[in-house]
Every structure is written in C-alpha cells, then in structure tokens.
Protein backbone atom coordinates (compact mmCIF):
# COMPACT_ATOMS: atom_id res chain seq x y z
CA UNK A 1 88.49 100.09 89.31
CA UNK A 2 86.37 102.96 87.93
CA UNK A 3 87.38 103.88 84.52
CA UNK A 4 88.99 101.19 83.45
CA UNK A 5 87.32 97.59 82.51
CA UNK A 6 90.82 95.76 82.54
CA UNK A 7 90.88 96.50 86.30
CA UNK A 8 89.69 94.03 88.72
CA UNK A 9 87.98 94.63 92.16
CA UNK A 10 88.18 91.75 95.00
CA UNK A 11 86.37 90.85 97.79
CA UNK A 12 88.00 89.27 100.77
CA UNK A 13 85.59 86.73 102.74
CA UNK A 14 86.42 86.33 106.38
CA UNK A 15 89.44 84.11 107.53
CA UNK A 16 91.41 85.78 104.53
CA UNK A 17 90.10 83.94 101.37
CA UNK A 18 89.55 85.68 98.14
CA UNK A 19 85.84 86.04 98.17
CA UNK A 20 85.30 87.46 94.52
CA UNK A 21 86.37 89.36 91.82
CA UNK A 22 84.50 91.67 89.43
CA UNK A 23 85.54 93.62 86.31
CA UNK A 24 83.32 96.68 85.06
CA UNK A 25 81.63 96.18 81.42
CA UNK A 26 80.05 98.61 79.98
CA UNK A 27 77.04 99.95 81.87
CA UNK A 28 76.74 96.65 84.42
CA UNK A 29 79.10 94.41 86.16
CA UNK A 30 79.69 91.08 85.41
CA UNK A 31 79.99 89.27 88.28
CA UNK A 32 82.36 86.02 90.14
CA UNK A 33 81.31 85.33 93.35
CA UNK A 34 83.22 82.29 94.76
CA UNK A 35 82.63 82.41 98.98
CA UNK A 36 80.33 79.76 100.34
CA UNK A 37 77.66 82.81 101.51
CA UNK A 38 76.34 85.52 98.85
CA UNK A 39 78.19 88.64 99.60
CA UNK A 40 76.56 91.61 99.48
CA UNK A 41 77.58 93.86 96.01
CA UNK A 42 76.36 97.04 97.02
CA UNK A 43 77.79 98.08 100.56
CA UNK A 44 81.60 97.33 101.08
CA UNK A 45 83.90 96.07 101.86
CA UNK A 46 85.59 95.81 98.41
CA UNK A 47 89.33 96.18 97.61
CA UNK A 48 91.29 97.09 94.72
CA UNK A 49 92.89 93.30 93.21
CA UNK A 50 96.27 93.19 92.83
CA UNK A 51 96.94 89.77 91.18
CA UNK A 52 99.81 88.78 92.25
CA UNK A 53 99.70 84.67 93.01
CA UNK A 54 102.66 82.22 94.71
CA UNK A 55 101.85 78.30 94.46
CA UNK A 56 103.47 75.69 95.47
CA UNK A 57 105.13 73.32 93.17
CA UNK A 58 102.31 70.28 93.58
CA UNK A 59 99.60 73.17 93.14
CA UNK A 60 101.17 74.74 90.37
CA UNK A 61 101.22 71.28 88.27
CA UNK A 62 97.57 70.75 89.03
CA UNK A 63 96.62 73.99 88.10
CA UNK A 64 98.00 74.05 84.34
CA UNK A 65 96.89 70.62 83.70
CA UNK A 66 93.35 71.87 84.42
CA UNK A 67 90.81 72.86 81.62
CA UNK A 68 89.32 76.38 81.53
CA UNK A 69 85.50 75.89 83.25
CA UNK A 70 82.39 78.00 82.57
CA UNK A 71 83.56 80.97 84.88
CA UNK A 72 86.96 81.55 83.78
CA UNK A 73 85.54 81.62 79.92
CA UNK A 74 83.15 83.74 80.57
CA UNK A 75 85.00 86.39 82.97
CA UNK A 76 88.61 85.85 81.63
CA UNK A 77 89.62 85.14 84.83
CA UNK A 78 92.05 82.69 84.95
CA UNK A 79 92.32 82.38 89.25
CA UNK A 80 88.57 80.98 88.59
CA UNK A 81 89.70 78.13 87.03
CA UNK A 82 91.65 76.89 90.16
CA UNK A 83 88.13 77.68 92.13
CA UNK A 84 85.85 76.02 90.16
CA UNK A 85 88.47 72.74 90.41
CA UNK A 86 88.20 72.67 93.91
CA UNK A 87 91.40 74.88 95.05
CA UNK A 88 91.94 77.23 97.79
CA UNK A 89 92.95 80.98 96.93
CA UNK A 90 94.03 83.06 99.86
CA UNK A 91 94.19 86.59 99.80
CA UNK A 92 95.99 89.08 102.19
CA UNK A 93 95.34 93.22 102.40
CA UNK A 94 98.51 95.38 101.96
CA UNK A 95 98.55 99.29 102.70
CA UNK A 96 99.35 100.00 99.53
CA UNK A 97 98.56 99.90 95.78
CA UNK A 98 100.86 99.20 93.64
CA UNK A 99 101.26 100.23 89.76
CA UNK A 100 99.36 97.93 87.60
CA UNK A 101 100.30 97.60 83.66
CA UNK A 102 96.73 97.51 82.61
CA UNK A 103 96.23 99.32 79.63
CA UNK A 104 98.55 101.24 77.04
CA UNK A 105 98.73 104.85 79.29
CA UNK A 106 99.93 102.50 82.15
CA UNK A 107 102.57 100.65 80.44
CA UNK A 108 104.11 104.07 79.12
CA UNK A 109 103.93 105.12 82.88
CA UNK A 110 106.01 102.39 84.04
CA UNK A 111 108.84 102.04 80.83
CA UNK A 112 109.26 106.04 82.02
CA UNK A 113 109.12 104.68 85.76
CA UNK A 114 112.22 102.07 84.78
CA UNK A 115 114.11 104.76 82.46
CA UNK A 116 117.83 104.37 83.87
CA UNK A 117 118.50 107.60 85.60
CA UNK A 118 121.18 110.36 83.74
C-alpha cells in the first residue's frame, strides 16, 4: 500500500469476511470500515487487497441494478456498494501477492511480463 494511493489495504474480520478497506490520500487515510465491531486502525492485522470478486448469477443481477450509496461515492469503492445494500463479501488470505495493474509503471511491467518469448 505505501506509495501508491490507487492501492487498497483490507482487513479481514473473523469467520473470513472482508472487514474493511482503506486507500492512502495524501497525508491521512480515508477510511471504510464495514465489520459489525470497530476494528482497531493502528495495530494489525492488515493485508494487502487483491480485488479479485466471483458472484453468483442471482447476486450479480442484484448488484448492478443497485445505486452507488454514500460510501462507495465517497471512497470509489465499488465492493461498498454491495455492503451498504445489505450483501455479504467474503474474503480468503492467499500466500502470495500477485501483480496488480495499478498505475502507469505497473501496466508497462506487466505488457513486458506478457511479451511472447523469442
């Protein structure tokens, strides 16, 4: 997350639901917190968010019929919009992390990544 505002941190609550997200702006954080229970912002644990999101058909309707609430305008966060409508997000913790296509240097790394070999 550090360096880079377009990145987005997670928090996982316990019994594997997403329990927040933040992205860095400027000097202070602007802040989603979506568990029941406040979770502490300071101390850990916090992961790096990879965004990748699998619905099922009946979910997937309901979702892009929905209107964007407060949250999502305000943190461009579009997974907030299905949270502040009532709907589950579960989250699961891999080993490792993957490229993300964030920004212009990143995108560069990954057309070089995909280059067809000689």
């Amino acid at each position: 997350m550090a360096g880079n505002p377009r990145r987005r941190g997670a928090q996982q609550s316990h019994g594997g639901q997403g329990g927040g997200w933040l992205r860095r702006r400027g000097p202070h954080r602007s802040r989603s917190l979506f568990t029941r229970a406040t979770a502490p912002w300071g101390d850990g644990p916090h992961y790096h968010h990879i965004g990748l999101y699998g619905y099922r058909r009946d979910a997937l309707r309901r979702f892009v019929g929905l209107r964007q609430g407060v949250l999502e305008k305000r943190e461009k966060l579009e997974q907030l919009r299905a949270l502040e409508n009532g709907m589950r997000i579960d989250a699961a913790l891999v080993d490792t992390i993957p490229l993300g296509v964030d920004t212009p240097a990143d995108l560069d790394r990954a057309r070089e990544m995909l280059k067809p070999a000689p």
